[in-house]
PDB file of N, CA and C in Angstrom:
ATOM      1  N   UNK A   1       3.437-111.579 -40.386  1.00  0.00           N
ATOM      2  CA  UNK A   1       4.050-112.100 -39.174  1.00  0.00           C
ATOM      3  C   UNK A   1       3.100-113.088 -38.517  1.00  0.00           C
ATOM      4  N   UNK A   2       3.933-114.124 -38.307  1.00  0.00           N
ATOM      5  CA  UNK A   2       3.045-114.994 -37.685  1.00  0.00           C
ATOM      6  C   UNK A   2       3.268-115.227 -35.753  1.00  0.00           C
ATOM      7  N   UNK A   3       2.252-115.754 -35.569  1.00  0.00           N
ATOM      8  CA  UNK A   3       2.298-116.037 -33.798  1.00  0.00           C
ATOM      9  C   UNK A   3       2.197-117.218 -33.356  1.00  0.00           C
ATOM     10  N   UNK A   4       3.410-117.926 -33.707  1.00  0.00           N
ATOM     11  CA  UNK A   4       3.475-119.564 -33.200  1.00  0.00           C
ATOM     12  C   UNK A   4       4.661-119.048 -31.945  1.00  0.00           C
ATOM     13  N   UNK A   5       4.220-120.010 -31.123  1.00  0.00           N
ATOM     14  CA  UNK A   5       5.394-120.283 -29.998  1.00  0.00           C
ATOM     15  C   UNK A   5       6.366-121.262 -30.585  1.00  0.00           C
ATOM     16  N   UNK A   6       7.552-121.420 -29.552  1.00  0.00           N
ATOM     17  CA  UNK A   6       8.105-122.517 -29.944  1.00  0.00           C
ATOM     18  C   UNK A   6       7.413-123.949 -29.604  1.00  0.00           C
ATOM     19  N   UNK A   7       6.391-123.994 -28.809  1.00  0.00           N
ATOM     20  CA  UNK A   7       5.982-125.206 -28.308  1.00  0.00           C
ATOM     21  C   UNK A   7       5.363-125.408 -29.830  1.00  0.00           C
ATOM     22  N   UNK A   8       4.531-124.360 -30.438  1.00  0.00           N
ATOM     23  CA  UNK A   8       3.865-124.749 -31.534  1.00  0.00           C
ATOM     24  C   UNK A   8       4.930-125.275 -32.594  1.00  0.00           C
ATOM     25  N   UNK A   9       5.872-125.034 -32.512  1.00  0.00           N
ATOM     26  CA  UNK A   9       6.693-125.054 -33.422  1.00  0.00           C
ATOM     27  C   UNK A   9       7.337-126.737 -33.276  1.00  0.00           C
ATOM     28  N   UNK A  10       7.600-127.285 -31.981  1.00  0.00           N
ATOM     29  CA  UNK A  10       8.504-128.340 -32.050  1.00  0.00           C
ATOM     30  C   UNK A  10       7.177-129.533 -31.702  1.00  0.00           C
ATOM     31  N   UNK A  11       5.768-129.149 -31.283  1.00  0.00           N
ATOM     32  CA  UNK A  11       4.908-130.161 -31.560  1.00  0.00           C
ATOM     33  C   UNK A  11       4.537-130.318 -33.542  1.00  0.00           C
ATOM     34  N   UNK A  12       5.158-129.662 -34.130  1.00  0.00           N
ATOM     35  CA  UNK A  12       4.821-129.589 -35.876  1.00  0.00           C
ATOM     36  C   UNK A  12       5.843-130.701 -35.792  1.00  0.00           C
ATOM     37  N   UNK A  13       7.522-130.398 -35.383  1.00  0.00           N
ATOM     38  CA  UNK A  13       8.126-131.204 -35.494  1.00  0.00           C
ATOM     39  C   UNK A  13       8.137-132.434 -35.095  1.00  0.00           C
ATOM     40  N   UNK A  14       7.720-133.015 -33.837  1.00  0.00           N
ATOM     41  CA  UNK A  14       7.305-133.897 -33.697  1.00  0.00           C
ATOM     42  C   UNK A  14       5.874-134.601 -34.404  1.00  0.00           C
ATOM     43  N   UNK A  15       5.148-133.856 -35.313  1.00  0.00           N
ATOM     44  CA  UNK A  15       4.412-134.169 -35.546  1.00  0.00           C
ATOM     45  C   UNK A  15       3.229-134.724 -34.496  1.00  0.00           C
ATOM     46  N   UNK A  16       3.243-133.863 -33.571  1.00  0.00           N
ATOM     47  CA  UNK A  16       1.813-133.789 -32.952  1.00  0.00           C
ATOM     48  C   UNK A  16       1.141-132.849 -32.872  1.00  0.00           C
ATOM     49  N   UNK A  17       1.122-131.688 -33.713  1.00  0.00           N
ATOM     50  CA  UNK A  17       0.607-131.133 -33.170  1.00  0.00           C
ATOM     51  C   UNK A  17      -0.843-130.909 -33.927  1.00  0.00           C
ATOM     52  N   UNK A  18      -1.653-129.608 -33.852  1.00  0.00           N
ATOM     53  CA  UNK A  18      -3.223-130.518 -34.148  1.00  0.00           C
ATOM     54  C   UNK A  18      -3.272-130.370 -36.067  1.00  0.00           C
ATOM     55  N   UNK A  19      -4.103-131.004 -36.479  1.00  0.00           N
ATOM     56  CA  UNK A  19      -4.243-131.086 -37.792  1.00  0.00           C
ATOM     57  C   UNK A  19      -4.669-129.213 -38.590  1.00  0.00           C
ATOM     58  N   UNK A  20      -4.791-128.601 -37.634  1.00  0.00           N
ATOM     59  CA  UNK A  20      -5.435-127.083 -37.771  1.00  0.00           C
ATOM     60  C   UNK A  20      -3.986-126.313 -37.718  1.00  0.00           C
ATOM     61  N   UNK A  21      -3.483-126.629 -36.757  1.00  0.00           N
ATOM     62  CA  UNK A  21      -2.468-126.130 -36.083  1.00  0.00           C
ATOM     63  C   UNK A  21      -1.001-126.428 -37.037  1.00  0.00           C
ATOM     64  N   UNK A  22      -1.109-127.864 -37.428  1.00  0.00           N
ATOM     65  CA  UNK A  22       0.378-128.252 -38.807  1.00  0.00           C
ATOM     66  C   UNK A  22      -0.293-127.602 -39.911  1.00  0.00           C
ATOM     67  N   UNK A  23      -1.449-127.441 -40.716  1.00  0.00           N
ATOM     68  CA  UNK A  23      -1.691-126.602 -41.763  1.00  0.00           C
ATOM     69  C   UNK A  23      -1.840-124.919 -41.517  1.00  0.00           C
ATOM     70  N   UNK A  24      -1.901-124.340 -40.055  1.00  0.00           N
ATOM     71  CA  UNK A  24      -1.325-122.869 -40.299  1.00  0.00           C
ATOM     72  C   UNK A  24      -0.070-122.844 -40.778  1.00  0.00           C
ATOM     73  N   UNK A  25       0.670-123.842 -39.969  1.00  0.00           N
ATOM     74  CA  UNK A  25       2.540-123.893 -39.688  1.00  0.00           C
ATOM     75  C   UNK A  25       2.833-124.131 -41.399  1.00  0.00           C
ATOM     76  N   UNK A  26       2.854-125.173 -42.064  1.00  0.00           N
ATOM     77  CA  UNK A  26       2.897-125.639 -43.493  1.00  0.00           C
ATOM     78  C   UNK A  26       2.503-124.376 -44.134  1.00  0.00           C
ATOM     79  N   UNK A  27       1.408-124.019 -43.849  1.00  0.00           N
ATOM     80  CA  UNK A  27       1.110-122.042 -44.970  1.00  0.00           C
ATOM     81  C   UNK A  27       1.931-121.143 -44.671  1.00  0.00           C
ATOM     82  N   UNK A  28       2.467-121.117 -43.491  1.00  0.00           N
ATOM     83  CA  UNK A  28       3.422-120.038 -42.799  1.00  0.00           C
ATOM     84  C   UNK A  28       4.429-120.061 -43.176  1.00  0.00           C
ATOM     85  N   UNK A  29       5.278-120.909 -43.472  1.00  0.00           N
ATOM     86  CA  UNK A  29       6.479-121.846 -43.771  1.00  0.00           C
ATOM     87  C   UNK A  29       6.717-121.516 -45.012  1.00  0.00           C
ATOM     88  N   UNK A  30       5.523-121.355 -45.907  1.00  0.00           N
ATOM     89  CA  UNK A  30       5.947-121.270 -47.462  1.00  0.00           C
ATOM     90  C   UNK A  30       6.001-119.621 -47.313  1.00  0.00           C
ATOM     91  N   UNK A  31       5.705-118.308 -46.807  1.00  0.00           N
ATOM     92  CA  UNK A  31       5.914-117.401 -46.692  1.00  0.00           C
ATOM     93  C   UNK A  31       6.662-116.581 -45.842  1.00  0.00           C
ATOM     94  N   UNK A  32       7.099-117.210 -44.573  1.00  0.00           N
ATOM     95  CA  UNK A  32       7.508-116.234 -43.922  1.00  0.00           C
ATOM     96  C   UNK A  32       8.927-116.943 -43.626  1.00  0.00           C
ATOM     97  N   UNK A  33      10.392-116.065 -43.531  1.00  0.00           N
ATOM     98  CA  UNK A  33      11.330-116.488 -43.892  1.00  0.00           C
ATOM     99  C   UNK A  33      11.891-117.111 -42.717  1.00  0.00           C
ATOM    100  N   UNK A  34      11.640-116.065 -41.984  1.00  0.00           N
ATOM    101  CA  UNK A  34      11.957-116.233 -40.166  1.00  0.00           C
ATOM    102  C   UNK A  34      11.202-117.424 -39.860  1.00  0.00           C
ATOM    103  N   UNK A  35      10.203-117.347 -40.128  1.00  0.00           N
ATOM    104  CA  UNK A  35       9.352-119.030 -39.513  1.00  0.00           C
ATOM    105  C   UNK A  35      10.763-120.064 -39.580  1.00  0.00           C
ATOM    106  N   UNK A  36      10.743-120.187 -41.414  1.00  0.00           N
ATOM    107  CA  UNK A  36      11.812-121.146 -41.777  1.00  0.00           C
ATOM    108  C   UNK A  36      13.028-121.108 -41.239  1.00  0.00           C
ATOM    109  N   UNK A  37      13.608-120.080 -40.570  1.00  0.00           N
ATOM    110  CA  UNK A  37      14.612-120.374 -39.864  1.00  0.00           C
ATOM    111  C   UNK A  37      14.732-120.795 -39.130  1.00  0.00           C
ATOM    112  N   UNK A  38      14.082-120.372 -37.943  1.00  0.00           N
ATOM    113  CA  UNK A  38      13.878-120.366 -36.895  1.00  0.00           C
ATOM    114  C   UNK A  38      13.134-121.847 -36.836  1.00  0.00           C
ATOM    115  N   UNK A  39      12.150-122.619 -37.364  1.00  0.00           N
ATOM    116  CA  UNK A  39      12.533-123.900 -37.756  1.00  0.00           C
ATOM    117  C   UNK A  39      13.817-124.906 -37.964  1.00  0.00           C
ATOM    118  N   UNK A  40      14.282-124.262 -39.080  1.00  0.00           N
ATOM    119  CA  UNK A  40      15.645-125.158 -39.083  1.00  0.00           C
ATOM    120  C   UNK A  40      16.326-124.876 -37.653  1.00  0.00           C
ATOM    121  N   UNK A  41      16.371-123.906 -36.877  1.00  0.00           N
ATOM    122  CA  UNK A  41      17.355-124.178 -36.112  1.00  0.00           C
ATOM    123  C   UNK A  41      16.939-125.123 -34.941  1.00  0.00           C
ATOM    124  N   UNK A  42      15.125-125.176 -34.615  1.00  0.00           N
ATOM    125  CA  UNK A  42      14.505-126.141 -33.646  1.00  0.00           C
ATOM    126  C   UNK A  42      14.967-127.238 -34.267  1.00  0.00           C
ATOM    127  N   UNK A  43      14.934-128.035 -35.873  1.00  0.00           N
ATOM    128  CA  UNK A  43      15.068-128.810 -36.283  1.00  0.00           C
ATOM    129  C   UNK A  43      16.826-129.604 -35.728  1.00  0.00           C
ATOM    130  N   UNK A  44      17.309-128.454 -35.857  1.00  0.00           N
ATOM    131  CA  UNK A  44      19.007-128.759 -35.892  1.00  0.00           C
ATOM    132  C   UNK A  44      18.938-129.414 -34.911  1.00  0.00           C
ATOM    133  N   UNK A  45      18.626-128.547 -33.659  1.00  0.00           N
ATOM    134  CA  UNK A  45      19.004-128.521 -32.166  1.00  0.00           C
ATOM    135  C   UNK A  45      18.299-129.883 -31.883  1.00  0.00           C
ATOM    136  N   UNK A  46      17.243-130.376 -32.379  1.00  0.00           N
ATOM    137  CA  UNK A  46      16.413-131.931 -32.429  1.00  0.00           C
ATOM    138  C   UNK A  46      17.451-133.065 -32.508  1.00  0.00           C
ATOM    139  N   UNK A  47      17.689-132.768 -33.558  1.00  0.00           N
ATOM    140  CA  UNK A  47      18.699-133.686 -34.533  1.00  0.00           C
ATOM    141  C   UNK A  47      20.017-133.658 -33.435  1.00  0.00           C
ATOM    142  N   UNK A  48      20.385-133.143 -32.801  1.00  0.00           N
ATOM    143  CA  UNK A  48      22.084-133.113 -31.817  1.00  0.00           C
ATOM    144  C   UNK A  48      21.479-133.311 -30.713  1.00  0.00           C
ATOM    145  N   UNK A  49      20.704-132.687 -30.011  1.00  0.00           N
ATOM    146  CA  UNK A  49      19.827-134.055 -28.363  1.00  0.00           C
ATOM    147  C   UNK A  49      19.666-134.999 -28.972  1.00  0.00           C
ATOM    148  N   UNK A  50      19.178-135.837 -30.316  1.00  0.00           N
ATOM    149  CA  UNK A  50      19.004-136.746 -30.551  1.00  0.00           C
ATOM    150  C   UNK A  50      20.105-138.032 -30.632  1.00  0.00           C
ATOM    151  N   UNK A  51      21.326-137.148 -31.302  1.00  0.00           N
ATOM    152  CA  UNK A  51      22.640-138.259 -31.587  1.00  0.00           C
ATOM    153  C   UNK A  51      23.450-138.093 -30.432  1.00  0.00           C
ATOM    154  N   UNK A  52      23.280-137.363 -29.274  1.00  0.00           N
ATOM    155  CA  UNK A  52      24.176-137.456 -28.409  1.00  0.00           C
ATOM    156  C   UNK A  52      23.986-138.601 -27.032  1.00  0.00           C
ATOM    157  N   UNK A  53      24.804-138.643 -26.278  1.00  0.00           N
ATOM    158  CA  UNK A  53      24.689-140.249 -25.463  1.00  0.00           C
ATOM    159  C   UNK A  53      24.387-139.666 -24.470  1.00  0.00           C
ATOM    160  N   UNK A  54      23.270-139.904 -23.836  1.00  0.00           N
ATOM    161  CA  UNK A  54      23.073-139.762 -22.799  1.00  0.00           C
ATOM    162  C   UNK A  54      23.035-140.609 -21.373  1.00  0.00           C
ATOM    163  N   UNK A  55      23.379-139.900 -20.059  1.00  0.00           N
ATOM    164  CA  UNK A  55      24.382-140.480 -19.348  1.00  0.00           C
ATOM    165  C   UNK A  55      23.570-140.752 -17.885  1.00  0.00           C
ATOM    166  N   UNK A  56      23.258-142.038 -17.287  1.00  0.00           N
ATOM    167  CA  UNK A  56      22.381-141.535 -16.074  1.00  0.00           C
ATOM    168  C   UNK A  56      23.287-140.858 -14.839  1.00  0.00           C
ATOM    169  N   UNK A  57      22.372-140.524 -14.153  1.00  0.00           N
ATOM    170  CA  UNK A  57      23.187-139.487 -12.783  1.00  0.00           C
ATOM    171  C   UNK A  57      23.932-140.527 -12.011  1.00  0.00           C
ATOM    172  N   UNK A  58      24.908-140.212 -11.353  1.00  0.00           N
ATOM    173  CA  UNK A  58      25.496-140.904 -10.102  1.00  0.00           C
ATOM    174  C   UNK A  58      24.967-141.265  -9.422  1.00  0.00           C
ATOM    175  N   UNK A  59      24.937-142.299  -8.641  1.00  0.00           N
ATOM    176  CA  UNK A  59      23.846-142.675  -7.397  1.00  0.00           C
ATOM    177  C   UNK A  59      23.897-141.563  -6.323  1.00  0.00           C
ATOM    178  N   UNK A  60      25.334-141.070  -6.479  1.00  0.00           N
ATOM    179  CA  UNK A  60      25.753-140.133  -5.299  1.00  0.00           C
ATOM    180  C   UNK A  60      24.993-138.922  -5.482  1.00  0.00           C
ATOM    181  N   UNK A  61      24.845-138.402  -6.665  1.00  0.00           N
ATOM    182  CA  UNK A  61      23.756-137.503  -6.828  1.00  0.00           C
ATOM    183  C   UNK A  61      22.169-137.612  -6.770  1.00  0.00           C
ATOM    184  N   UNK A  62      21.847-138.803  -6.793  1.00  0.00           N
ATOM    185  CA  UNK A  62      20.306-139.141  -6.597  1.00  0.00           C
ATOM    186  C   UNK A  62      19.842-139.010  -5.470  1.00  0.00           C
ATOM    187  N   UNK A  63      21.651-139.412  -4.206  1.00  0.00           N
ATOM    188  CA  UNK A  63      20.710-139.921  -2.831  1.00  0.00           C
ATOM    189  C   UNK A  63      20.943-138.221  -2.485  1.00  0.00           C
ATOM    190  N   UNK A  64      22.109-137.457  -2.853  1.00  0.00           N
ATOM    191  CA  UNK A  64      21.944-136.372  -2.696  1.00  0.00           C
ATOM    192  C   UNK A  64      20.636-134.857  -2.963  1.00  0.00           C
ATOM    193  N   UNK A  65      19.743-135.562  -3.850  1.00  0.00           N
ATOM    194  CA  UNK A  65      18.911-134.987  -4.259  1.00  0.00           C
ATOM    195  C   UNK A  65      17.085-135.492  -3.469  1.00  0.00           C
ATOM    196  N   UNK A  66      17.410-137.126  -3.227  1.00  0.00           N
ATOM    197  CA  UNK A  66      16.156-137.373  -2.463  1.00  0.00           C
ATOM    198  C   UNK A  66      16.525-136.885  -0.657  1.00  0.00           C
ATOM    199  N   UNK A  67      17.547-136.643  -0.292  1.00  0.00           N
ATOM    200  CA  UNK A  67      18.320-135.974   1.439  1.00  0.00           C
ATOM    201  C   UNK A  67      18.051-134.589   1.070  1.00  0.00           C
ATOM    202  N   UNK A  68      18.057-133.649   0.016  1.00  0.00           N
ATOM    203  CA  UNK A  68      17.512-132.693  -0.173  1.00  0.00           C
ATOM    204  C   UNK A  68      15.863-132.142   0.320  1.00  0.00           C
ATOM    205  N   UNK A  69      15.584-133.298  -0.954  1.00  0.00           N
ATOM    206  CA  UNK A  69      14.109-133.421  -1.101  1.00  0.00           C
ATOM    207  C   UNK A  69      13.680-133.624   0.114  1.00  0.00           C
ATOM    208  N   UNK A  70      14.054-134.320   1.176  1.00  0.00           N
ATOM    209  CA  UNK A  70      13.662-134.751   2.560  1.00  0.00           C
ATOM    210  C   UNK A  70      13.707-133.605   3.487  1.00  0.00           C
ATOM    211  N   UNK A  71      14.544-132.942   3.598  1.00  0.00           N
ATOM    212  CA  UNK A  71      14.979-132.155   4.080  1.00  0.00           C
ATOM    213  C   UNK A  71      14.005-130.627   3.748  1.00  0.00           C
ATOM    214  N   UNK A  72      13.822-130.527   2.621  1.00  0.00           N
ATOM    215  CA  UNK A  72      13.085-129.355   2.187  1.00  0.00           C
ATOM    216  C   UNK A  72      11.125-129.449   2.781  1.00  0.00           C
ATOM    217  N   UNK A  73      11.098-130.808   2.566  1.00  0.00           N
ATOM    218  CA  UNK A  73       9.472-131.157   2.675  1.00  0.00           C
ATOM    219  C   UNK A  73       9.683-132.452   3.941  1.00  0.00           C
ATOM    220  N   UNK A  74       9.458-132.321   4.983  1.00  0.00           N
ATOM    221  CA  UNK A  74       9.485-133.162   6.067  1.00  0.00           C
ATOM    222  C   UNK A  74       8.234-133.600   6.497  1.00  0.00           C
ATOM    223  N   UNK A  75       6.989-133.322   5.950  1.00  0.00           N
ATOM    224  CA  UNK A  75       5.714-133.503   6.645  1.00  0.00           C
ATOM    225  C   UNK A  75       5.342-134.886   5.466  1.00  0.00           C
ATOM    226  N   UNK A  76       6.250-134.770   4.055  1.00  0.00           N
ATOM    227  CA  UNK A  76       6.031-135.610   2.754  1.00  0.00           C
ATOM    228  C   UNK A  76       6.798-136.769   3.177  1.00  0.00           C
ATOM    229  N   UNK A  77       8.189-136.891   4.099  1.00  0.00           N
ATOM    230  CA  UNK A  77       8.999-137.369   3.547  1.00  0.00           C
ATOM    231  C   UNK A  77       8.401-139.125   4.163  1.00  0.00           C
ATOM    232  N   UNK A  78       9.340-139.611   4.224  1.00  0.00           N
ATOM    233  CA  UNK A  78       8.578-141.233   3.960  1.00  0.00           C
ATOM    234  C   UNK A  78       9.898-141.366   5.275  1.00  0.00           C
ATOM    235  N   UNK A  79       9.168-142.492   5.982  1.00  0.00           N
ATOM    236  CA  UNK A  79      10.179-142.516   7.072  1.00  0.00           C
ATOM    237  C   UNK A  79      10.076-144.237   7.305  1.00  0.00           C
ATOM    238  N   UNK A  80      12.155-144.452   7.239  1.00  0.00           N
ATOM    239  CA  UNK A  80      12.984-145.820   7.139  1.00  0.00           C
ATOM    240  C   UNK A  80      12.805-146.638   8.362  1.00  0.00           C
TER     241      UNK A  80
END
């Protein structure tokens, strides 16, 4: 059994993660089955955020979120 997180897991996929760290993952991979799954499915889930369209917010929701933000922190807020 191995002890990767998923962070360890989707910096392999992205290929950042450290040169120590992709050759545990690569040894692990050839033995443990669950690794490999549980891979493919980070892999999948990569691959579908990747092809899907993404959409920016409404303005109506932005100004709604910085009147929030203002509202929550008043000593921060920036004054018009």
């Amino acid at each position: 059994m191995h002890n990767f997180t998923q962070e360890d897991l989707l910096l392999f996929l992205y290929k950042e993660a450290s040169p120590q760290k992709t050759a545990s993952i690569q040894n692990a991979l050839v033995s443990d089955w669950n690794l490999r799954e549980e891979m493919e499915v980070l892999a999948s889930s990569i691959k579908q955020l990747n092809s899907g369209k993404l959409y920016s917010p409404r303005q109506k929701s932005i100004d709604a979120i910085l009147e929030y933000a203002e509202k929550a922190t008043p000593a921060l807020s920036v004054q018009h």
